[in-house]
Protein backbone atom coordinates (compact mmCIF):
# COMPACT_ATOMS: atom_id res chain seq x y z
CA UNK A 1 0.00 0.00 0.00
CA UNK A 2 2.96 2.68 0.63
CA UNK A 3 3.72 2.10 -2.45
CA UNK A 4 0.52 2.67 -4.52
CA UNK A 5 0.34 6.30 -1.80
CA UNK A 6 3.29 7.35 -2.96
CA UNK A 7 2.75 6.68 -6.73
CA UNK A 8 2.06 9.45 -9.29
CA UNK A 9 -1.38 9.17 -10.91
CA UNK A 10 -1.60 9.32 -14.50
CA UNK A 11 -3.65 11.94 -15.67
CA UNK A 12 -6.39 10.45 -18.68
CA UNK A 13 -7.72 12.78 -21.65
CA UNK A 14 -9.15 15.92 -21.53
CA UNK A 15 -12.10 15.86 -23.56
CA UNK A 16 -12.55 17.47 -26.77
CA UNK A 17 -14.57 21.03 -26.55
CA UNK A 18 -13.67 21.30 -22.67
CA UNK A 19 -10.85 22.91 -21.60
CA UNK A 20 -12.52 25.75 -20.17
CA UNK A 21 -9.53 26.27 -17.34
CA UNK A 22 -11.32 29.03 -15.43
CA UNK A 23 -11.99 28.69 -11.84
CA UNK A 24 -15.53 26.74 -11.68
CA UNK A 25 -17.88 26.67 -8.47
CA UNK A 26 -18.51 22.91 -8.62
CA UNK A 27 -17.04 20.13 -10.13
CA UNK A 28 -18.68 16.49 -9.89
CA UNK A 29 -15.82 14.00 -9.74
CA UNK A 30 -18.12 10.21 -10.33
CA UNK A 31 -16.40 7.27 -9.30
CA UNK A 32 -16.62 4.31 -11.93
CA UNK A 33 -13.67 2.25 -10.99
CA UNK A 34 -15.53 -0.63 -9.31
CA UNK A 35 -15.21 -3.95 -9.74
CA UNK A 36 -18.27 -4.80 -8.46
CA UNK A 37 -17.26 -8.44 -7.44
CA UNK A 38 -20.72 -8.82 -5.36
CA UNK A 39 -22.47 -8.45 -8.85
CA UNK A 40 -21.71 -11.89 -9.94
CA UNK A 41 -21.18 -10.86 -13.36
CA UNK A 42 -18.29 -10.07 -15.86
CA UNK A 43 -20.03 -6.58 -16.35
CA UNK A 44 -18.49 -4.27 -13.85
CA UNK A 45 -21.83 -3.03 -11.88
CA UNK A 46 -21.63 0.54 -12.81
CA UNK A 47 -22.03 -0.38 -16.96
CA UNK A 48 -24.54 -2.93 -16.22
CA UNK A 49 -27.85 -2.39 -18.46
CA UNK A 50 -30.63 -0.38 -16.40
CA UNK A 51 -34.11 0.82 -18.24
CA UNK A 52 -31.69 0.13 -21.80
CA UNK A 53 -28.63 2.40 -20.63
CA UNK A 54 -25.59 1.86 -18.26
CA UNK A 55 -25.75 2.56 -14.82
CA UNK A 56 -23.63 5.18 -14.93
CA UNK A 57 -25.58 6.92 -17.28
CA UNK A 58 -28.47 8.13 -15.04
CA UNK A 59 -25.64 9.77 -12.35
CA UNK A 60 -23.89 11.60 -15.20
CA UNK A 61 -27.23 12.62 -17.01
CA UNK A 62 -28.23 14.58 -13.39
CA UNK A 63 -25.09 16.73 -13.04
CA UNK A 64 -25.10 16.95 -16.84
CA UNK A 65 -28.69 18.75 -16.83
CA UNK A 66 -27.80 20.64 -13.16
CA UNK A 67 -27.23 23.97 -13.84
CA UNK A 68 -24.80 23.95 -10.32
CA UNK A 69 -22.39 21.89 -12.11
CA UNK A 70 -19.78 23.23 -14.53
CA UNK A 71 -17.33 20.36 -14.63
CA UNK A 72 -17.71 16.68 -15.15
CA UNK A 73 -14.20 14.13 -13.79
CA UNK A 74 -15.23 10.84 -14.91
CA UNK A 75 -12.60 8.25 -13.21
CA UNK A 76 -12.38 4.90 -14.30
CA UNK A 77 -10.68 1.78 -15.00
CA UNK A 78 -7.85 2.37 -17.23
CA UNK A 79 -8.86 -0.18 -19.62
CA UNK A 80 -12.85 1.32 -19.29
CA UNK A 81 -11.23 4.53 -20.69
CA UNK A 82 -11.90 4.20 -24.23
CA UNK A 83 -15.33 2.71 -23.50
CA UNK A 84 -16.43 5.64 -21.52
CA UNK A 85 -15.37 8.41 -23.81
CA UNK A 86 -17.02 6.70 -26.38
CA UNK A 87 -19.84 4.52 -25.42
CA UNK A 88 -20.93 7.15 -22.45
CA UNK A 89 -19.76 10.97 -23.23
CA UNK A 90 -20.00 11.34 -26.76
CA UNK A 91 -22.75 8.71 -27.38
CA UNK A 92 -25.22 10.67 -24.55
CA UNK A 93 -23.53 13.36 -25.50
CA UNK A 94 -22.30 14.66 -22.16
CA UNK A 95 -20.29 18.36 -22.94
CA UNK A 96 -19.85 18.81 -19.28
CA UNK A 97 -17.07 15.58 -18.72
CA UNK A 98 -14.11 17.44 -19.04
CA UNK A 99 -11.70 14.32 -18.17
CA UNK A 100 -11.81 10.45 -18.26
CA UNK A 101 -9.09 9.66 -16.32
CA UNK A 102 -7.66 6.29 -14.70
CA UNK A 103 -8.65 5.67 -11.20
CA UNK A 104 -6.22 3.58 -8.58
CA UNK A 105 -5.83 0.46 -6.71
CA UNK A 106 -8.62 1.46 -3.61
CA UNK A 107 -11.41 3.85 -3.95
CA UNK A 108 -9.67 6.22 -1.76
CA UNK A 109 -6.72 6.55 -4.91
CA UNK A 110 -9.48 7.04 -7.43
CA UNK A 111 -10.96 9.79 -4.94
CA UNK A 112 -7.11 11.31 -4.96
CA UNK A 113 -6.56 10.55 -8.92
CA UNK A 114 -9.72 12.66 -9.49
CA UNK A 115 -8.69 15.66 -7.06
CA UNK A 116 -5.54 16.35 -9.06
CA UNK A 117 -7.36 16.27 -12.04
CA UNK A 118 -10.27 19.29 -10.97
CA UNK A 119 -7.86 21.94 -12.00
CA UNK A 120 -9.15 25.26 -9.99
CA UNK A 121 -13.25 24.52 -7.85
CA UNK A 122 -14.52 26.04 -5.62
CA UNK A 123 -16.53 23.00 -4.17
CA UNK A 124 -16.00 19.14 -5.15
CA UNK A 125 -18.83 16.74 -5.06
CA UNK A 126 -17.92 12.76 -5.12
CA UNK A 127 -20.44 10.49 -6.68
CA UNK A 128 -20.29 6.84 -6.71
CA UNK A 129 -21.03 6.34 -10.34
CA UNK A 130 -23.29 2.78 -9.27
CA UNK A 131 -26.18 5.43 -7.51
CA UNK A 132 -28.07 6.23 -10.79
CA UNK A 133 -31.06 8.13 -8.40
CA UNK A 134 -29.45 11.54 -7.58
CA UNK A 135 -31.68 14.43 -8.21
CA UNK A 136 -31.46 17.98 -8.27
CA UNK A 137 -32.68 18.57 -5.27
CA UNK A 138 -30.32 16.28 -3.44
CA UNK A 139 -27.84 18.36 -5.02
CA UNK A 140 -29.36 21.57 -3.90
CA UNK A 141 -29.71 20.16 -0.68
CA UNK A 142 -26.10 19.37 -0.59
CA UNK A 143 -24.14 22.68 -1.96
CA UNK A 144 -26.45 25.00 0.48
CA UNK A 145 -25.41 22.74 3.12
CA UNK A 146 -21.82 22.88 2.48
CA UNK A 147 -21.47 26.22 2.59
CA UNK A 148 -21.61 26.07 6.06
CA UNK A 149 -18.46 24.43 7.11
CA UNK A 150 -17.14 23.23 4.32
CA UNK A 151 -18.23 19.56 4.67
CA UNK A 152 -21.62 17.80 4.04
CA UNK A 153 -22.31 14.35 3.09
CA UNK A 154 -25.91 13.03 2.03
CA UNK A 155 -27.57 10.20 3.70
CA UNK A 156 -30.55 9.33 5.50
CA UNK A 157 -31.91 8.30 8.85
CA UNK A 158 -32.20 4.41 9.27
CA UNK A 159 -35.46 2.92 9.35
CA UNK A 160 -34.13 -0.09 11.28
CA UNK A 161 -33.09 -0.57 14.66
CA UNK A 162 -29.03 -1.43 14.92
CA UNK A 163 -27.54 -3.74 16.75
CA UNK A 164 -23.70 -3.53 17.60
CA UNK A 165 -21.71 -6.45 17.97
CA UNK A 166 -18.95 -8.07 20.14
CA UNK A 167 -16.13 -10.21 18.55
CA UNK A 168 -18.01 -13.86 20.06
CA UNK A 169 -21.48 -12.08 17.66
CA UNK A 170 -23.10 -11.37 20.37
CA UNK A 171 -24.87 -8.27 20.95
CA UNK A 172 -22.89 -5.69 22.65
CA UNK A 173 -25.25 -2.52 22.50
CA UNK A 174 -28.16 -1.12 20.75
CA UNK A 175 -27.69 2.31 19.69
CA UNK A 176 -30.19 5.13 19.96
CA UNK A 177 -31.62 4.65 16.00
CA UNK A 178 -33.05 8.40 16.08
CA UNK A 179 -29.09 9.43 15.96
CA UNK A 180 -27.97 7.35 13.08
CA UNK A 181 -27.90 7.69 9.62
CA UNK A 182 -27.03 5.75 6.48
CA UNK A 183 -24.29 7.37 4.87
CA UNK A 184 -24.99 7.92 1.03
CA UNK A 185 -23.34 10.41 -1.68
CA UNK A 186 -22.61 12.55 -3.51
CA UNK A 187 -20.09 14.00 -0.37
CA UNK A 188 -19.42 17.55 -0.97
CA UNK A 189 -16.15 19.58 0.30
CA UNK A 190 -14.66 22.83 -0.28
CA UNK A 191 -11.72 21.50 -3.02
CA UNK A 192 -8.81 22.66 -0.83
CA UNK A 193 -10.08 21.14 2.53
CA UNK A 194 -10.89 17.84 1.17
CA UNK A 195 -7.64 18.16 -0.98
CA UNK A 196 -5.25 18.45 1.93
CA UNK A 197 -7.01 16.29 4.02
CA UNK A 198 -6.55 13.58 1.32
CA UNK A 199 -2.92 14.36 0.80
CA UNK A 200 -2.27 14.46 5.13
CA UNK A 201 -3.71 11.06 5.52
CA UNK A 202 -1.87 9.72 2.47
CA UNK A 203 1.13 9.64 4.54
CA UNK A 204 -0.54 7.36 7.24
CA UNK A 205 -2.21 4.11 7.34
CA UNK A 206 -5.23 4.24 5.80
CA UNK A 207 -6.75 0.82 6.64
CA UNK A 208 -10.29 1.08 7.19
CA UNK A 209 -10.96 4.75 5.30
CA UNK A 210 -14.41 3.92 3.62
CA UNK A 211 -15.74 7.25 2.63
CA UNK A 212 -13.96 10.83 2.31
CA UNK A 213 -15.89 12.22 5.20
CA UNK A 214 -13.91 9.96 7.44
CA UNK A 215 -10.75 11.39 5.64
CA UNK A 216 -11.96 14.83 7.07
CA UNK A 217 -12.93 13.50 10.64
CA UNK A 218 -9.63 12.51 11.02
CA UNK A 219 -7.70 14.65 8.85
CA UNK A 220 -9.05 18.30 10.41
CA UNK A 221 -11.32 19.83 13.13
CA UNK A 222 -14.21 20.53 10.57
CA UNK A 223 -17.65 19.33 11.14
CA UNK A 224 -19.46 16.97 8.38
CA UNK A 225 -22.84 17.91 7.99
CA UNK A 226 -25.56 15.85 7.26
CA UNK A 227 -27.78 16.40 4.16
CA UNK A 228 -31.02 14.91 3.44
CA UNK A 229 -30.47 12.62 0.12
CA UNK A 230 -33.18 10.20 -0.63
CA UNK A 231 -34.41 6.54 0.38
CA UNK A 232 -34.37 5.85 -3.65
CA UNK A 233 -30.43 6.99 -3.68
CA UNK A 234 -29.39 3.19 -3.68
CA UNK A 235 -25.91 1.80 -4.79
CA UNK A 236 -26.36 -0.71 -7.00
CA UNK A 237 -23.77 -3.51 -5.10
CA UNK A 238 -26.01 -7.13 -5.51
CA UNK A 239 -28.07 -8.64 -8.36
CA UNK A 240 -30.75 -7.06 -5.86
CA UNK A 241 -30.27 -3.94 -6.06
CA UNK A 242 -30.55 -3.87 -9.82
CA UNK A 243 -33.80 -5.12 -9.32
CA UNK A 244 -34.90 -2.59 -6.96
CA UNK A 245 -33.57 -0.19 -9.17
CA UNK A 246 -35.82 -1.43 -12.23
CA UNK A 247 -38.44 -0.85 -10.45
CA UNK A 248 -37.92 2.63 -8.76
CA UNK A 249 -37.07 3.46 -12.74
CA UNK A 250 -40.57 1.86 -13.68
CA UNK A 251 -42.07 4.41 -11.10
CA UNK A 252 -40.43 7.50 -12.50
């Protein structure tokens, strides 16, 4: 792993008709690097076939048609690179994916790969390309919220109750459920916090980092909001998801 930290990314295309290098106010950087082993299928998860597109179509078409975003990173396998600037952006014609660029070996490189490739933003929002149900006002939500201290992530209060766990699988303690949440994205930071945060804990042991709000929880002082997302805002991970997900598109 020290080594892979230490590694240079490399840096994919820029695509044609975007090299607009001014200082934008948010830039959507969607993850599509998964392997998506729990899928059971040779189809990485976030190209699988939903309502006769990929997956990662229906993320990319929301911050396509948002009028907060400016800038599109697209980061992906670097053998999926040709297939996404070809089969995705220009064949949905998607003018706001300024880069398709080659992820790393754990999500938290792709996260770092696509930080280095924003150029100057104001405010960086990361996707997991296998959510196709973002909407506008999720994103709304989101960017209001951020403004406050520089860190919001979306989610939503469980419906469950939890149970935690000792090491024998017993249970240990049942949490108060009103105070928990389910932890979803997009995860918006202000670009510079969220960029020095990432490059801080690069130098440590990052074993167990699942999501970039727990690089700013341990990285800085700043306090992660919480922002209302959706029930519907599912990752596609299982062959049941996708069918969950054909139907919430059936309802739409």
């Amino acid at each position: 792993m020290g080594s892979q930290r230490g590694a240079e990314f490399k840096i994919g295309r820029t695509v044609k008709g975007a090299e607009n290098m001014k200082k934008k106010m948010h830039t959507a950087l969607v993850l599509a690097a998964g392997q998506g082993k729990r899928m059971n299928s040779s189809i990485q998860k976030q190209f699988l076939e939903l309502g006769g597109k990929p997956v990662l179509f229906y993320s990319l078409q929301c911050f396509q048609n948002s009028p907060l975003i400016q800038d599109i990173i697209l980061v992906t396998g670097e053998e999926s690179i040709s297939y996404c600037e070809k089969e995705i952006v220009e064949r949905f014609g998607f003018s706001k994916v300024s880069r398709v660029i080659a992820g790393g070996k754990e999500r938290y490189d792709s996260v770092y790969a696509g930080l280095l490739a924003c150029g100057e933003t104001e405010y960086v929002l990361i996707h997991d390309g296998a959510r196709p149900f973002i909407t506008e006002e999720i994103l709304e939500r989101g960017c209001n919220e951020v403004r406050k201290t520089g860190a919001c992530v979306v989610g939503m209060p469980v419906k469950d109750t939890i149970k935690i766990a000792d090491a024998a699988g017993a249970v240990e303690s049942t949490p108060d459920r009103s105070r928990i949440w389910m932890v979803q994205t997009p995860q918006i930071f202000r670009y510079s916090l969220i960029k020095e945060a990432h490059e801080s804990i690069r130098k440590k042991d990052m074993t167990g980092i699942t999501d970039d709000a727990m690089v700013i929880e341990q990285e800085t002082g700043t306090k992660v909001i919480l922002s209302e997302g959706s029930y519907q805002n599912i990752k596609i991970t299982t062959p049941e998801d996708l069918a969950i997900a054909e139907a919430f598109l059936g309802n739409k």
